[in-house]
Protein backbone atom coordinates (compact mmCIF):
# COMPACT_ATOMS: atom_id res chain seq x y z
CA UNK A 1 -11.23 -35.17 0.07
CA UNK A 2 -7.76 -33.73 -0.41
CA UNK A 3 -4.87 -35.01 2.26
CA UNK A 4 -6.23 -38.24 3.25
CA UNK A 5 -3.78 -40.09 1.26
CA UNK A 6 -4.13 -43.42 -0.93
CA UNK A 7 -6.88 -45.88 -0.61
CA UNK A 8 -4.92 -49.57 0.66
CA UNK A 9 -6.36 -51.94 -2.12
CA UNK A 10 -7.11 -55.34 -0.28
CA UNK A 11 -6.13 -53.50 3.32
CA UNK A 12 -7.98 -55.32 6.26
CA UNK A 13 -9.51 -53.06 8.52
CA UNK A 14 -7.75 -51.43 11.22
CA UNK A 15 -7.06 -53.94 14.34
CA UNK A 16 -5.90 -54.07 17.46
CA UNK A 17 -2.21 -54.88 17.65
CA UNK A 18 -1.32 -58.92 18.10
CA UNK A 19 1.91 -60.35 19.96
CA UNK A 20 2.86 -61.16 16.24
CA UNK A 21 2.36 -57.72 15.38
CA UNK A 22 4.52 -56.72 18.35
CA UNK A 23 7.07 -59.09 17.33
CA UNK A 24 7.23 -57.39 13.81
CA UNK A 25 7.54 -53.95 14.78
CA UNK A 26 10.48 -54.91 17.34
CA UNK A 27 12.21 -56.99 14.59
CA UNK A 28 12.24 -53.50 12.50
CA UNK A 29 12.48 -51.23 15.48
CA UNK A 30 16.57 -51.22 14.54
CA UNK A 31 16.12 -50.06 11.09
CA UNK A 32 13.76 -46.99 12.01
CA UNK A 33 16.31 -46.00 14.72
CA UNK A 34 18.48 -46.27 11.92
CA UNK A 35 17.20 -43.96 10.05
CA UNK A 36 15.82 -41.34 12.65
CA UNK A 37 19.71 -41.94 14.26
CA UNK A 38 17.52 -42.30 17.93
CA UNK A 39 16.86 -44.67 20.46
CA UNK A 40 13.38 -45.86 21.52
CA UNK A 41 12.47 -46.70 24.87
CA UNK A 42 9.16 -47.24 23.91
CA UNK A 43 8.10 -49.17 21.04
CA UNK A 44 4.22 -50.51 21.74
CA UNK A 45 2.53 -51.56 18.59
CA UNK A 46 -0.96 -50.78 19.50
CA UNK A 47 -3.19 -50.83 15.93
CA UNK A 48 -2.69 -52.35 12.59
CA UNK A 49 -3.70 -53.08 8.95
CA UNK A 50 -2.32 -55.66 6.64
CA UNK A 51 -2.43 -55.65 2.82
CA UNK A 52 -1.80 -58.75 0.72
CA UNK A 53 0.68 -58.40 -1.69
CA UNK A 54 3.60 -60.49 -3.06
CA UNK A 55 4.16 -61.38 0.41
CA UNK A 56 2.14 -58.81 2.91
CA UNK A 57 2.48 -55.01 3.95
CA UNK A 58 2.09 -54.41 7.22
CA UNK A 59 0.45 -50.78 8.48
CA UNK A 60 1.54 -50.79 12.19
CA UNK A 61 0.79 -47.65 14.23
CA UNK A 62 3.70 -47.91 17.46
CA UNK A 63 3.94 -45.59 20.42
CA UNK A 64 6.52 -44.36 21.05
CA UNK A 65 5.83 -41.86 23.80
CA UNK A 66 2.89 -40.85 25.85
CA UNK A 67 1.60 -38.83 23.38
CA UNK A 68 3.92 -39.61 20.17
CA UNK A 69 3.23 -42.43 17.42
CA UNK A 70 4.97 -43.58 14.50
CA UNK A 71 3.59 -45.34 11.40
CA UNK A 72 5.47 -47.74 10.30
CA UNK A 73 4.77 -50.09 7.37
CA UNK A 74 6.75 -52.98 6.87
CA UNK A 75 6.97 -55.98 4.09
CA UNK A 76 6.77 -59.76 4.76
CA UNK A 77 8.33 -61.01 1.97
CA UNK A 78 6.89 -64.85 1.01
CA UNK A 79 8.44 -67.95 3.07
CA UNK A 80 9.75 -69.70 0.57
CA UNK A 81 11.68 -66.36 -0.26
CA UNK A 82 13.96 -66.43 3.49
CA UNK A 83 14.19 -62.58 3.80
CA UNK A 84 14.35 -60.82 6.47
CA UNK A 85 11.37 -58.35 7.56
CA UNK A 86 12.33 -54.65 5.80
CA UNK A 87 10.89 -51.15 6.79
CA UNK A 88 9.95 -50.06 3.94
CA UNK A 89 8.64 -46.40 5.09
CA UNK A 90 7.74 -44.18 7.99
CA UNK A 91 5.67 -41.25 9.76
CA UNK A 92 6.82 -39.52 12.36
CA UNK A 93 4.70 -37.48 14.89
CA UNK A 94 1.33 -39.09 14.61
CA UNK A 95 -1.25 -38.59 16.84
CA UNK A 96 -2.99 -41.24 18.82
CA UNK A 97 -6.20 -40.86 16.72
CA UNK A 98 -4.22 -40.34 13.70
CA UNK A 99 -5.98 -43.18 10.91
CA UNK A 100 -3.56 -45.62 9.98
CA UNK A 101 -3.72 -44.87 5.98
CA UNK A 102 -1.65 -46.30 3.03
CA UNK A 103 1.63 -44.79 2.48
């Protein structure tokens, strides 16, 4: 099947958003404004995946509006490493249904 997008090697199955996971998105919430140069009033993590990697990936799905989601995935580097959480890439205009999938 064509369009579905890369497999996540090692990616837990899709879970309900945690207070951690809430914590995450908000700590990267500046960067994607950043980048989409807008505000968020919204910003509700509500779904996620993690991957295990040098540190972890995690796939967050965040409303942002009634009816608008984002996909963000951000890395955790390792602790003994001190950096800060990054964004490392987006999707705008994702449905509420949309599958959280690597990207």
């Amino acid at each position: 099947m064509s369009g579905m997008g890369r497999m996540c090697g090692g990616c837990t199955a899709t879970q309900p958003a945690t207070a951690d996971v809430q914590a995450i998105a908000d700590q990267v919430k500046p960067q994607l404004e950043a980048k989409e140069n807008k505000n968020y009033t919204m910003f509700k993590a509500v779904e996620f995946k993690s991957q295990i990697v040098a540190g972890t990936n995690y796939f967050i799905k965040v409303q942002v509006a009634d009816d608008d989601f984002i996909h963000i995935r951000v890395y955790k580097s390792l602790p003994h490493e001190n950096k800060p959480l990054a964004l490392h890439d987006y999707q705008t205009n994702k449905a509420k249904h949309d599958e959280l999938s690597y990207f």
